[in-house]
Protein backbone atom coordinates (compact mmCIF):
# COMPACT_ATOMS: atom_id res chain seq x y z
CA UNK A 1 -27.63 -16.49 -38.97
CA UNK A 2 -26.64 -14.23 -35.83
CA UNK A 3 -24.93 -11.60 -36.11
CA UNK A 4 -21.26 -11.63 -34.75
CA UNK A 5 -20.18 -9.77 -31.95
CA UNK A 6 -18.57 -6.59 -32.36
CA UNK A 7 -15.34 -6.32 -31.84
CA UNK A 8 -13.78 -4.94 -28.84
CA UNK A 9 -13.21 -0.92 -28.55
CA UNK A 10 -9.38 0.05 -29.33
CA UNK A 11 -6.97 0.59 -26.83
CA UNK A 12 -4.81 3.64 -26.84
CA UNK A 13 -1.13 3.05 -27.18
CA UNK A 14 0.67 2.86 -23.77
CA UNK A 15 2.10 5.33 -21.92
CA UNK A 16 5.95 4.30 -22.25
CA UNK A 17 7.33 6.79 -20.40
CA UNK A 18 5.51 5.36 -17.17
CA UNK A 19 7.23 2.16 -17.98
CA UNK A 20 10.42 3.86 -18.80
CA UNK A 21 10.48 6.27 -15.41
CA UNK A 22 9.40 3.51 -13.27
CA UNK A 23 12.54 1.49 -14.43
CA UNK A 24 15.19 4.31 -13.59
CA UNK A 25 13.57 4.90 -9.83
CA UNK A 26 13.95 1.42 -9.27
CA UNK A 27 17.31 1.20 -10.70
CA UNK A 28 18.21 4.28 -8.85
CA UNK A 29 16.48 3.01 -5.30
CA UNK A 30 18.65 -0.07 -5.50
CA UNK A 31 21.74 2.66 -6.30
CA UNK A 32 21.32 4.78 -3.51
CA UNK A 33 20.24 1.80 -1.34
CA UNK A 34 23.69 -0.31 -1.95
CA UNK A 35 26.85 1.62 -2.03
CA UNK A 36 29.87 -0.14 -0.66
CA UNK A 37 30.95 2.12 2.07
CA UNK A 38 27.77 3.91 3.66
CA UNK A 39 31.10 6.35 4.93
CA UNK A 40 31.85 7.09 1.59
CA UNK A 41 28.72 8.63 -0.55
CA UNK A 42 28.13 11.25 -2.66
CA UNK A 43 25.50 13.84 -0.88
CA UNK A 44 23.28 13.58 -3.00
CA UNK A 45 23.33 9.79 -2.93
CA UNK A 46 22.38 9.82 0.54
CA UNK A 47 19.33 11.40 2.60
CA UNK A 48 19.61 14.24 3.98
CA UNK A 49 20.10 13.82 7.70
CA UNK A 50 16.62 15.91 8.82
CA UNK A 51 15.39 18.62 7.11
CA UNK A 52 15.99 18.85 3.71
CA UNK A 53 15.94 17.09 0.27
CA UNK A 54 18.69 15.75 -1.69
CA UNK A 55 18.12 12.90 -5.18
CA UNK A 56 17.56 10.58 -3.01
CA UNK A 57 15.02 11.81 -1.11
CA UNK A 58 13.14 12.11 -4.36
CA UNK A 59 13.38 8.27 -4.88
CA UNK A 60 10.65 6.91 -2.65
CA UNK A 61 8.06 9.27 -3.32
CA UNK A 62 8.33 9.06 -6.96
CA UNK A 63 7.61 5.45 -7.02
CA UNK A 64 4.54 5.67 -5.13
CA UNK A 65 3.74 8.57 -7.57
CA UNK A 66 3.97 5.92 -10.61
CA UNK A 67 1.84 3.78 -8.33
CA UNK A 68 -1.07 5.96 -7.92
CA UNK A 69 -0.81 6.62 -11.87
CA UNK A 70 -0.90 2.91 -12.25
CA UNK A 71 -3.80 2.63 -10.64
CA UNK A 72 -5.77 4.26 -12.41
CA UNK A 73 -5.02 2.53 -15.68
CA UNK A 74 -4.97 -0.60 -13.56
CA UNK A 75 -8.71 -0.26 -12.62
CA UNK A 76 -10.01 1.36 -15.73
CA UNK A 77 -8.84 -1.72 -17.68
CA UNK A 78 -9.81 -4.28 -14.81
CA UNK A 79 -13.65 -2.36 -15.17
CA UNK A 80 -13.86 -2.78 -19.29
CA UNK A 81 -13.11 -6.77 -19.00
CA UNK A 82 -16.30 -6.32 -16.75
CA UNK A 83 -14.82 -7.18 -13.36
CA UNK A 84 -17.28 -5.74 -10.54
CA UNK A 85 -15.90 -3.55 -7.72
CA UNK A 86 -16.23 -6.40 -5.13
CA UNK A 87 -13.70 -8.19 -7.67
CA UNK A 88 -11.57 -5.26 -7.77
CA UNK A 89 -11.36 -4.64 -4.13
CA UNK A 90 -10.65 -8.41 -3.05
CA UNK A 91 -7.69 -7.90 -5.77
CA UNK A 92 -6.55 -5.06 -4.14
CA UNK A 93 -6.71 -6.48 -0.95
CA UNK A 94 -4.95 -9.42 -2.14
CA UNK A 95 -1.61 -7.70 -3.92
CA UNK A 96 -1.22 -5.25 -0.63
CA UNK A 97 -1.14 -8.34 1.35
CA UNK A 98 1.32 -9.82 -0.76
CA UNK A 99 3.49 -7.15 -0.86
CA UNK A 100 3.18 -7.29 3.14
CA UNK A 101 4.31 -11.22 3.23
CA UNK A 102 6.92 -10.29 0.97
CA UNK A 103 8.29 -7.76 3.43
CA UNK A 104 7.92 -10.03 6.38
CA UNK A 105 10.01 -12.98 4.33
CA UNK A 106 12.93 -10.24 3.84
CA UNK A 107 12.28 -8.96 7.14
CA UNK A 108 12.91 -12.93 8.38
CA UNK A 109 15.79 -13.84 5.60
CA UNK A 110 18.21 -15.62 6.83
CA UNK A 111 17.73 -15.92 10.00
CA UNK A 112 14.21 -15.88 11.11
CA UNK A 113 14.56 -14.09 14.59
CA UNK A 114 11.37 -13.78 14.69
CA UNK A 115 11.43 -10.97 17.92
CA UNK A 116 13.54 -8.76 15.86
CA UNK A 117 10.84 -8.57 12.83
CA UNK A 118 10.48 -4.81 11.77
CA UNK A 119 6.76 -4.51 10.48
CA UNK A 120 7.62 -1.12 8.85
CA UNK A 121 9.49 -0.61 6.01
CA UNK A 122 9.58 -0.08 2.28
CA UNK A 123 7.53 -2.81 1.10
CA UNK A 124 4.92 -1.87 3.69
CA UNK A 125 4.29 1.31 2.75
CA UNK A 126 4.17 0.39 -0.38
CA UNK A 127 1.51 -1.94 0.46
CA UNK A 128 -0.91 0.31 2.81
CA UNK A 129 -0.41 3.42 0.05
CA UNK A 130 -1.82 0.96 -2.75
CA UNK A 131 -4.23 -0.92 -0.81
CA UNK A 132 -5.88 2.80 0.76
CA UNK A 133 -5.10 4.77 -2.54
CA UNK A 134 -6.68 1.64 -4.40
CA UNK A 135 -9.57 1.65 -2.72
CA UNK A 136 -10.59 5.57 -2.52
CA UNK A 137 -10.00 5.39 -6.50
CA UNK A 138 -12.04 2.36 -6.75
CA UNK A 139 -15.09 4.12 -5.01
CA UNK A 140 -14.51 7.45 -7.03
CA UNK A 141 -12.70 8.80 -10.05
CA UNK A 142 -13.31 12.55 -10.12
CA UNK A 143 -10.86 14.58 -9.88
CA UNK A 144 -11.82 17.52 -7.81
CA UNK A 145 -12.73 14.58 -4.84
CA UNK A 146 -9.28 13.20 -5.14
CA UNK A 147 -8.17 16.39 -5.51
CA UNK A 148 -9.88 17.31 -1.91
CA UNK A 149 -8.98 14.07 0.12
CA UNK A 150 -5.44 14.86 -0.91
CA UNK A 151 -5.27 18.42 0.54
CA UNK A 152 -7.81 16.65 3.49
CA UNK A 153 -4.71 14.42 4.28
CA UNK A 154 -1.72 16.91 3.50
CA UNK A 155 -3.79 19.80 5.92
CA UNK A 156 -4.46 17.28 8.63
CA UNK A 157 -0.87 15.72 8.80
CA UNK A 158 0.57 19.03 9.02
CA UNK A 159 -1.86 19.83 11.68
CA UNK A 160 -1.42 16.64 13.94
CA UNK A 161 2.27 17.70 14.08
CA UNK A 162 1.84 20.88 14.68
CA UNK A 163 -1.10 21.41 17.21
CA UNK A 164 -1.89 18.07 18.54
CA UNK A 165 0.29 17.89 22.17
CA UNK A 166 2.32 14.75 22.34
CA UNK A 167 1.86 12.59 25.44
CA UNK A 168 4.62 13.42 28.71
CA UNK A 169 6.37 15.79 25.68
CA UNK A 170 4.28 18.96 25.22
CA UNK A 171 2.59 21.11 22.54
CA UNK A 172 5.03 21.64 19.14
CA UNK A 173 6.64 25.11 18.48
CA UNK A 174 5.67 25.50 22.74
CA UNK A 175 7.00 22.93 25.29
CA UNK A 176 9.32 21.34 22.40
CA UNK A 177 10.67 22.49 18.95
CA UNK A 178 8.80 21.50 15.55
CA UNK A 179 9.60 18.47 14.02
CA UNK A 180 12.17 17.20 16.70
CA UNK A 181 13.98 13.96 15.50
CA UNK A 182 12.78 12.17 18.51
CA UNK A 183 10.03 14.26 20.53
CA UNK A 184 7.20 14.65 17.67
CA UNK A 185 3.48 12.94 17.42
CA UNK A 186 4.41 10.80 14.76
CA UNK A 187 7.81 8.65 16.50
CA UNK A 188 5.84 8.86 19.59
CA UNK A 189 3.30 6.86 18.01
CA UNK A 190 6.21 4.43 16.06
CA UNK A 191 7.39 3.96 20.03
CA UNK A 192 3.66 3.25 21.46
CA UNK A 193 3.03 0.56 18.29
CA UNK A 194 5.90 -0.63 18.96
CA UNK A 195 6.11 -1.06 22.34
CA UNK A 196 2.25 -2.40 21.74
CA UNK A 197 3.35 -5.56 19.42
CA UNK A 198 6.87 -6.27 21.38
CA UNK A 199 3.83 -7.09 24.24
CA UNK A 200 1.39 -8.93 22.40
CA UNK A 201 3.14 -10.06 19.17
CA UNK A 202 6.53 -9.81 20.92
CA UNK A 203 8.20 -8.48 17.76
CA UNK A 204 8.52 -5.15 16.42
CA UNK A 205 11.46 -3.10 16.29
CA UNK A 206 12.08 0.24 14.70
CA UNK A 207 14.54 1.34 12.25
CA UNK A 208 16.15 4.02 13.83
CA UNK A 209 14.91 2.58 17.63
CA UNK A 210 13.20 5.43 18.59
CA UNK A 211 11.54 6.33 15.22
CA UNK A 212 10.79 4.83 12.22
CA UNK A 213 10.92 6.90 8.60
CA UNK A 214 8.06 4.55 7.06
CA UNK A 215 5.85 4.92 10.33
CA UNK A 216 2.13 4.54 10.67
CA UNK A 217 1.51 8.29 11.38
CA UNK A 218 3.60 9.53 8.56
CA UNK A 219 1.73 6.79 5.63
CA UNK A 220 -0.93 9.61 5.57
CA UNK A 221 0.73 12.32 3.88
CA UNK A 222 2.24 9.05 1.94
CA UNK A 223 -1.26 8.32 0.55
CA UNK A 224 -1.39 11.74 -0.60
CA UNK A 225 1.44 11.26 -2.67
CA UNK A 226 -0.19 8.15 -4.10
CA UNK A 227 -3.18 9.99 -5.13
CA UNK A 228 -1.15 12.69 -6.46
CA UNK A 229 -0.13 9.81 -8.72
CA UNK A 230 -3.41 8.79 -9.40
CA UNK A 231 -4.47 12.08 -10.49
CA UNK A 232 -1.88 12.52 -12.97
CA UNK A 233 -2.91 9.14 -14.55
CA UNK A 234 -6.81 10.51 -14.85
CA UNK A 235 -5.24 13.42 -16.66
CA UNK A 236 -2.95 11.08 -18.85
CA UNK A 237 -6.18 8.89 -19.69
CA UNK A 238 -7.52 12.07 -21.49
CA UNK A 239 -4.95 12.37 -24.33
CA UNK A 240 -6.78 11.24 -27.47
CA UNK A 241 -5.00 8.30 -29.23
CA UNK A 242 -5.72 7.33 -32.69
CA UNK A 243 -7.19 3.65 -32.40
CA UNK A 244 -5.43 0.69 -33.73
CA UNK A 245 -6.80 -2.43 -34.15
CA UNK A 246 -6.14 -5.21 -31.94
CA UNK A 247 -7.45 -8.49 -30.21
CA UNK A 248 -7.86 -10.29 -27.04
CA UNK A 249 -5.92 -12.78 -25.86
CA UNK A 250 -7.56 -15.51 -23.25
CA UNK A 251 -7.17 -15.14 -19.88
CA UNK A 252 -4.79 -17.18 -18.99
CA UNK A 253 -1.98 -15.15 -20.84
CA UNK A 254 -2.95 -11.60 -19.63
CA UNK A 255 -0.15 -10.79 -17.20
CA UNK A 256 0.88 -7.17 -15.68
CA UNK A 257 3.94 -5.64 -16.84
CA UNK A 258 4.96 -4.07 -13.36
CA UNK A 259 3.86 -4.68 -9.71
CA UNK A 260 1.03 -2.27 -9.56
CA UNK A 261 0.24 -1.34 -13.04
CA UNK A 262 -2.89 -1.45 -15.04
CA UNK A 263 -2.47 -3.43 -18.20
CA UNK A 264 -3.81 -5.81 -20.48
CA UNK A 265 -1.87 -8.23 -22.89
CA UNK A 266 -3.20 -8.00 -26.14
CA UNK A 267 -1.91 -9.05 -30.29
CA UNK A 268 -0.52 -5.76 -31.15
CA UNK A 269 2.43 -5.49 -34.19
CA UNK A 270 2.45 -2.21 -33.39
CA UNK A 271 3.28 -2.06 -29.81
CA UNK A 272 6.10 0.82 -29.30
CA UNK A 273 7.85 -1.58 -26.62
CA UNK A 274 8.07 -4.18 -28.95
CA UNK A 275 7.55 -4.00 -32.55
CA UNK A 276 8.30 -7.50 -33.38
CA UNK A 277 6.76 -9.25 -30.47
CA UNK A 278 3.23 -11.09 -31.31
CA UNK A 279 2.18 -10.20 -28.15
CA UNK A 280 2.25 -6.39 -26.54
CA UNK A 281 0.62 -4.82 -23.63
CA UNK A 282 -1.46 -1.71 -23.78
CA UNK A 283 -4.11 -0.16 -21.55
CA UNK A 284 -7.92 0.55 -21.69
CA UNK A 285 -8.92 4.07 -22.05
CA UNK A 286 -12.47 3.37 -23.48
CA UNK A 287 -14.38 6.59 -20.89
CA UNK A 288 -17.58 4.87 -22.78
CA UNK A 289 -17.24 1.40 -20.61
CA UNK A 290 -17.01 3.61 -17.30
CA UNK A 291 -19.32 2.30 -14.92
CA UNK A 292 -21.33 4.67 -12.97
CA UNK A 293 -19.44 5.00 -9.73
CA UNK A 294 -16.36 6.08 -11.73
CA UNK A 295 -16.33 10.12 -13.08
CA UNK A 296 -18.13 11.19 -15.80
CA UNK A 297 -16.26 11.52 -19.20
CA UNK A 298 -14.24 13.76 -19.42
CA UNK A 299 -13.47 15.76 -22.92
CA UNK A 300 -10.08 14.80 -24.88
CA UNK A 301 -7.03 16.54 -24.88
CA UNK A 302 -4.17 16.53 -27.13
CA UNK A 303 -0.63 15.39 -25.94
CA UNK A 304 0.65 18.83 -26.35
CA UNK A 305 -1.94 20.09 -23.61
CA UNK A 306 -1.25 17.14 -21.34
CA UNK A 307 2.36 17.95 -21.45
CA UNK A 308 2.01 21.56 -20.59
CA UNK A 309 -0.49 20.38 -17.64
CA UNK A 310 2.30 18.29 -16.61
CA UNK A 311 4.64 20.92 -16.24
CA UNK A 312 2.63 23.80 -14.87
CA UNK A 313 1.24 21.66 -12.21
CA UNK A 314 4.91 20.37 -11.59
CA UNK A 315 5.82 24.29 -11.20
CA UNK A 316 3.07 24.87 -9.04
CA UNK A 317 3.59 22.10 -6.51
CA UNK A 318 7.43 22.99 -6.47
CA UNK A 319 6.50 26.47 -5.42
CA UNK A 320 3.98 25.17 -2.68
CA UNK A 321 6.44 22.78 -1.62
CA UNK A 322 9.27 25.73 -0.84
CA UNK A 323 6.47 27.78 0.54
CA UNK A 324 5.27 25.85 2.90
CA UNK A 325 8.89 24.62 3.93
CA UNK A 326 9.08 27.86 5.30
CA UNK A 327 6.63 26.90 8.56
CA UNK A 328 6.63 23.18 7.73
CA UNK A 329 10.07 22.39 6.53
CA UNK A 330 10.23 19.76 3.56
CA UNK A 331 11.65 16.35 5.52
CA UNK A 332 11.61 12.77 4.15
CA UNK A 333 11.84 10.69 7.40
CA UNK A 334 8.60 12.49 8.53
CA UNK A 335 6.85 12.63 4.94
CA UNK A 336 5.74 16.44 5.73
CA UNK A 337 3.03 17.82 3.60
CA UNK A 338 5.59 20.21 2.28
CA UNK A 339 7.87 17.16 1.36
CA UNK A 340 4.88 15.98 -0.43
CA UNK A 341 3.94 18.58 -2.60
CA UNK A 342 7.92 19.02 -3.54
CA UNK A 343 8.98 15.95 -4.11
CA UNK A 344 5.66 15.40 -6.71
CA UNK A 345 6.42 18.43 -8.34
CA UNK A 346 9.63 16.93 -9.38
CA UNK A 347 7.81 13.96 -10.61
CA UNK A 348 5.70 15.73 -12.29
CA UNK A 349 8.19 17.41 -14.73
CA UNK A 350 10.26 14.19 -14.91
CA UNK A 351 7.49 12.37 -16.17
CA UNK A 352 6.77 15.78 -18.35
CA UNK A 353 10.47 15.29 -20.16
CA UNK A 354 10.33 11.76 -20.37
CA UNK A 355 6.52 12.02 -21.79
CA UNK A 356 7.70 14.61 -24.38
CA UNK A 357 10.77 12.42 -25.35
CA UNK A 358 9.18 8.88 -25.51
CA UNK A 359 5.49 9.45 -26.05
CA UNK A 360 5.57 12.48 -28.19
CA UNK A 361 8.99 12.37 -29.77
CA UNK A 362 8.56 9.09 -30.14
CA UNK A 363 12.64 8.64 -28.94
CA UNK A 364 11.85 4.54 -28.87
CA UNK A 365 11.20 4.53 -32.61
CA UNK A 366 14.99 5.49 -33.29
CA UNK A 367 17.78 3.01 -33.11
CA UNK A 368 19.86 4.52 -30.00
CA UNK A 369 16.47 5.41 -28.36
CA UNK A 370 15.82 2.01 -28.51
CA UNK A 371 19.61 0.98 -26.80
CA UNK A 372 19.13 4.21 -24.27
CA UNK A 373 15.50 3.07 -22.66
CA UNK A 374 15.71 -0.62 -22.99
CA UNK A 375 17.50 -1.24 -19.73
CA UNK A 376 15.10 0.94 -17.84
CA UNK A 377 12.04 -1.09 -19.88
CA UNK A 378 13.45 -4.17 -18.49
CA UNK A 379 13.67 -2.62 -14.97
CA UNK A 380 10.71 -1.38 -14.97
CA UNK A 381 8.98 -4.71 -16.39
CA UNK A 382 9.34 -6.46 -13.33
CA UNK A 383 10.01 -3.59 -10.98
CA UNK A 384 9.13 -5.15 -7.15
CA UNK A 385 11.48 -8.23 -8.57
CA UNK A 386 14.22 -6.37 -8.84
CA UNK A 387 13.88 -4.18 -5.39
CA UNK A 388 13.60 -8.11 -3.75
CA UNK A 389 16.86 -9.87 -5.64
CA UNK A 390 18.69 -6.54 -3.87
CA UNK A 391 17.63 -6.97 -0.61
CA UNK A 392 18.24 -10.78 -1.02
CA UNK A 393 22.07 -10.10 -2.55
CA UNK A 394 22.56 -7.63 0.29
CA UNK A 395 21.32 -10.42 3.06
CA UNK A 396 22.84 -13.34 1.78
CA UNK A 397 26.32 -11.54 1.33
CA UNK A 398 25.93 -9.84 4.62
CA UNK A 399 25.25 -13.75 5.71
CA UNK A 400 28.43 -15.47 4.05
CA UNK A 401 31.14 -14.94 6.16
CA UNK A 402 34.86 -15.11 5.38
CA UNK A 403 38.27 -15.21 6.94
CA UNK A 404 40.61 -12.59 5.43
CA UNK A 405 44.11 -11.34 6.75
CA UNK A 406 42.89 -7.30 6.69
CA UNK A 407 40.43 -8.36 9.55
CA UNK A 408 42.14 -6.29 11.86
CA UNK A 409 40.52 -8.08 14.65
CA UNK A 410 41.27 -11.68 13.28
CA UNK A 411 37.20 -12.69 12.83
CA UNK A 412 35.28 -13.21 9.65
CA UNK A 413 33.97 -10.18 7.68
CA UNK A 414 31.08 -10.35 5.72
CA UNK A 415 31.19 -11.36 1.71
CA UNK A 416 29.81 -7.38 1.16
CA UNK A 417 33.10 -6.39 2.78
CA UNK A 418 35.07 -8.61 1.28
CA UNK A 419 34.16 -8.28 -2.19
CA UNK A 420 34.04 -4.29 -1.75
CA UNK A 421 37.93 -4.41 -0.46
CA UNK A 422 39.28 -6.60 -3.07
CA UNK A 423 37.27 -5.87 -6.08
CA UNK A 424 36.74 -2.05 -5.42
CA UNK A 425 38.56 -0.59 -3.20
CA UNK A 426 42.29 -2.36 -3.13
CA UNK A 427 44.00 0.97 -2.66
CA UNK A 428 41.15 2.52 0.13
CA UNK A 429 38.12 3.27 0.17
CA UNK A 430 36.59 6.48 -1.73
CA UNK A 431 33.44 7.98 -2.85
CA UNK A 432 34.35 6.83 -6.71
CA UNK A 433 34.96 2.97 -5.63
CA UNK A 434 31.38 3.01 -3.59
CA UNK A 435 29.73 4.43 -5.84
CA UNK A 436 31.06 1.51 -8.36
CA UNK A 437 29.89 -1.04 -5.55
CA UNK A 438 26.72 0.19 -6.09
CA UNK A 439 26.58 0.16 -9.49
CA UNK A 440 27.85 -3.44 -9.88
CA UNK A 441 25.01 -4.56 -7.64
CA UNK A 442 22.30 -2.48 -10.07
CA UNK A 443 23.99 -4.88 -12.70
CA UNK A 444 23.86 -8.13 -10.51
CA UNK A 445 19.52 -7.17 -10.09
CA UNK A 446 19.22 -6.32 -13.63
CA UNK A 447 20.54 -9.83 -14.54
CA UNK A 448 17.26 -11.53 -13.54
CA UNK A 449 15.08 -9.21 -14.71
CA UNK A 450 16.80 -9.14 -17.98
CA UNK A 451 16.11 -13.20 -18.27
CA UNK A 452 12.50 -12.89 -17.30
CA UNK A 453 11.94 -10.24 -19.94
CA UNK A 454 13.29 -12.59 -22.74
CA UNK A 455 10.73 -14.96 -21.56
CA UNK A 456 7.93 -12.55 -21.61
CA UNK A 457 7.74 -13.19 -18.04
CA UNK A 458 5.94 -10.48 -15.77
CA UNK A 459 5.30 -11.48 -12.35
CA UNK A 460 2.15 -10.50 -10.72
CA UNK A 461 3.09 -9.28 -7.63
């Protein structure tokens, strides 16, 4: 008689409040992204015009933060099944150029004007930061050479803007200010791409004409931010969990719970997102199955010492952030280096509270923890899905056009602005009835997501 195979290492419980966090940036990116009068906001629901950081300026960055966490438990669980890294890469490869065709189909909807395609955007950065960020993980794992392409990328970007001279412009701080809107390396390089692929491709517009906010130039600091990420998943991988027992499920019904997340569905009654569910996802953590290529073990830690990494290195990269600001002033549409390091030290104590509420305090366990994180679980669960039914509600009502007797010029306004005047804002416009735009169309996105997460359904995007 042989003997039967042992059974497979225990997984670690997930880390919930990854879940939970991605779910409110998304919800809050479609917020900030959808308000019904763009003249009405709240300032912190808006970005700050230049220089300068405001909530919604911490949006963006966030997510790719959760994506370079993701990553990590991504490939770590990809490398126990056994997958090789020429697997791994050509899966890489194939979700950034996903998210790419995605962007390109919004880009088109409805109309398909093909010479007014803008190749930049959300989506795209999205894609290049995971695809790059991806790949330098999937090569290496240690820290301290993360840890140095990081500060490679932050130093460099801050030096291309401020030494490098800029073609028929001049040398920064000299012939032209620092980080002028229009005269700086990086939306002289948006302008040459551009004017590059209106000539050969004969499409390519920027957002903002003569500059783009999710240029090529500026993707590099955006990388670090990603890796950033992916370091604080390496140091998230090191809590010690007490091992449950579990089993495999076939292939065919492993599925991702987010659009860049590493997980593996697995028969677990005593999942914390779902106690009741026969089937739960959880993550690899097994440092034994490393292969070689990936860093060496590294020694436990208790939860208690990951949180108070969490939130030192979240007050240290705040502080570097403001000091830096001083000579390279913190600026979303540019992604400076000092932009960088503040906007991840705010992730990094965000993800500290919501670690110490859901993974230490266990805050899911108790009947209104359970009603206060759910909606974010759900957002979170399918989180690119929801970020596309926005942009699709936005297009398609911006599409739909109605007559209406306050058209002051006697032409068709838009669905958007007709649903905004007589379901919001009857007696005028204000900051209160945009913001309530805005929140109705968070509902309308979590609708979907809501019916895919009855069905267990998490699309692999």
């Amino acid at each position: 008689m042989q003997d039967s195979p042992p059974a497979p290492a225990a997984a670690p419980a997930r880390v919930l409040s990854i879940d939970v966090l991605r779910g409110l940036t998304i919800a809050l990116m479609i917020l900030v992204n959808d308000p019904g009068d763009w003249a009405h906001t709240y300032t912190q629901l808006d970005h700050a015009p230049w220089n300068g950081f405001t909530l919604t300026d911490f949006v963006f960055p966030n997510f790719l933060f959760l994506v370079g966490a993701s990553i990590i438990f991504s490939l770590q669980s990809r490398i126990a099944r056994g997958d090789s890294k020429k697997t791994l890469a050509l899966h890489i490869l194939r979700r950034a150029s996903l998210i790419f065709a995605i962007k390109m189909f919004l880009t088109a909807f409805p109309y398909f004007h093909y010479t007014h395609f803008r190749i930049y955007g959300v989506l795209t950065r999205i894609a290049l930061c995971y695809l790059v960020a991806g790949l330098i993980c999937l090569v290496t794992q240690r820290a301290r050479t993360l840890l140095a392409i990081t500060a490679a990328l932050l130093i460099g970007y801050w030096a291309l803007l401020r030494f490098v001279p800029i073609p028929g412009i001049g040398t920064p701080t000299h012939e032209v200010p620092l980080l002028d809107p229009d005269r700086n390396l990086t939306a002289w390089l948006d302008r040459a791409i551009s004017a590059f692929t209106q000539s050969t491709l004969h499409t390519g517009t920027l957002y903002e004409h003569t500059r783009d906010p999710e240029g090529l130039l500026s993707t590099l600091p955006a990388i670090a931010t990603t890796l950033i990420g992916s370091l604080t998943g390496l140091w998230l991988k090191r809590v010690f969990h007490e091992r449950v027992p579990h089993e495999r499920v076939p292939h065919d019904r492993r599925s991702l719970t987010a659009p860049i997340v590493g997980s593996v569905t697995y028969k677990n009654p005593t999942s914390p997102t779902n106690p009741t569910s026969p089937t739960a996802t959880v993550c690899h953590s097994e440092r034994s199955e490393e292969p070689p290529h990936f860093a060496r073990s590294a020694s436990a830690i208790t939860a208690t010492r990951c949180l108070q990494g969490l939130i030192i290195s979240g007050i240290l990269s705040l502080a570097a952030g403001l000091l830096w600001n001083l000579s390279f002033p913190i600026n979303k549409n540019l992604w400076t280096s000092s932009y960088v390091l503040y906007s991840a030290g705010w992730s990094l104590l965000t993800l500290a509270l919501c670690y110490w509420l859901i993974d230490m305090r266990r805050l899911n366990d108790t009947p209104a923890g359970k009603v206060l994180l759910w909606p974010w679980l759900v957002f979170g669960s399918n989180a690119i899905t929801a970020f596309v039914v926005s942009n699709l509600i936005v297009k398609i009502m911006l599409w739909i056009k109605v007559y209406d007797s306050f058209s002051t010029t006697g032409k068709p306004v838009t669905a958007w602005l007709w649903t905004y005047h007589h379901l919001f804002a009857r007696n005028g416009s204000t900051n209160v009835t945009s913001l309530a735009f805005a929140i109705a169309v968070v509902a309308a996105c979590f609708l979907p997501n809501w019916l895919l997460w009855r069905k267990r359904i998490f699309l692999k995007v």
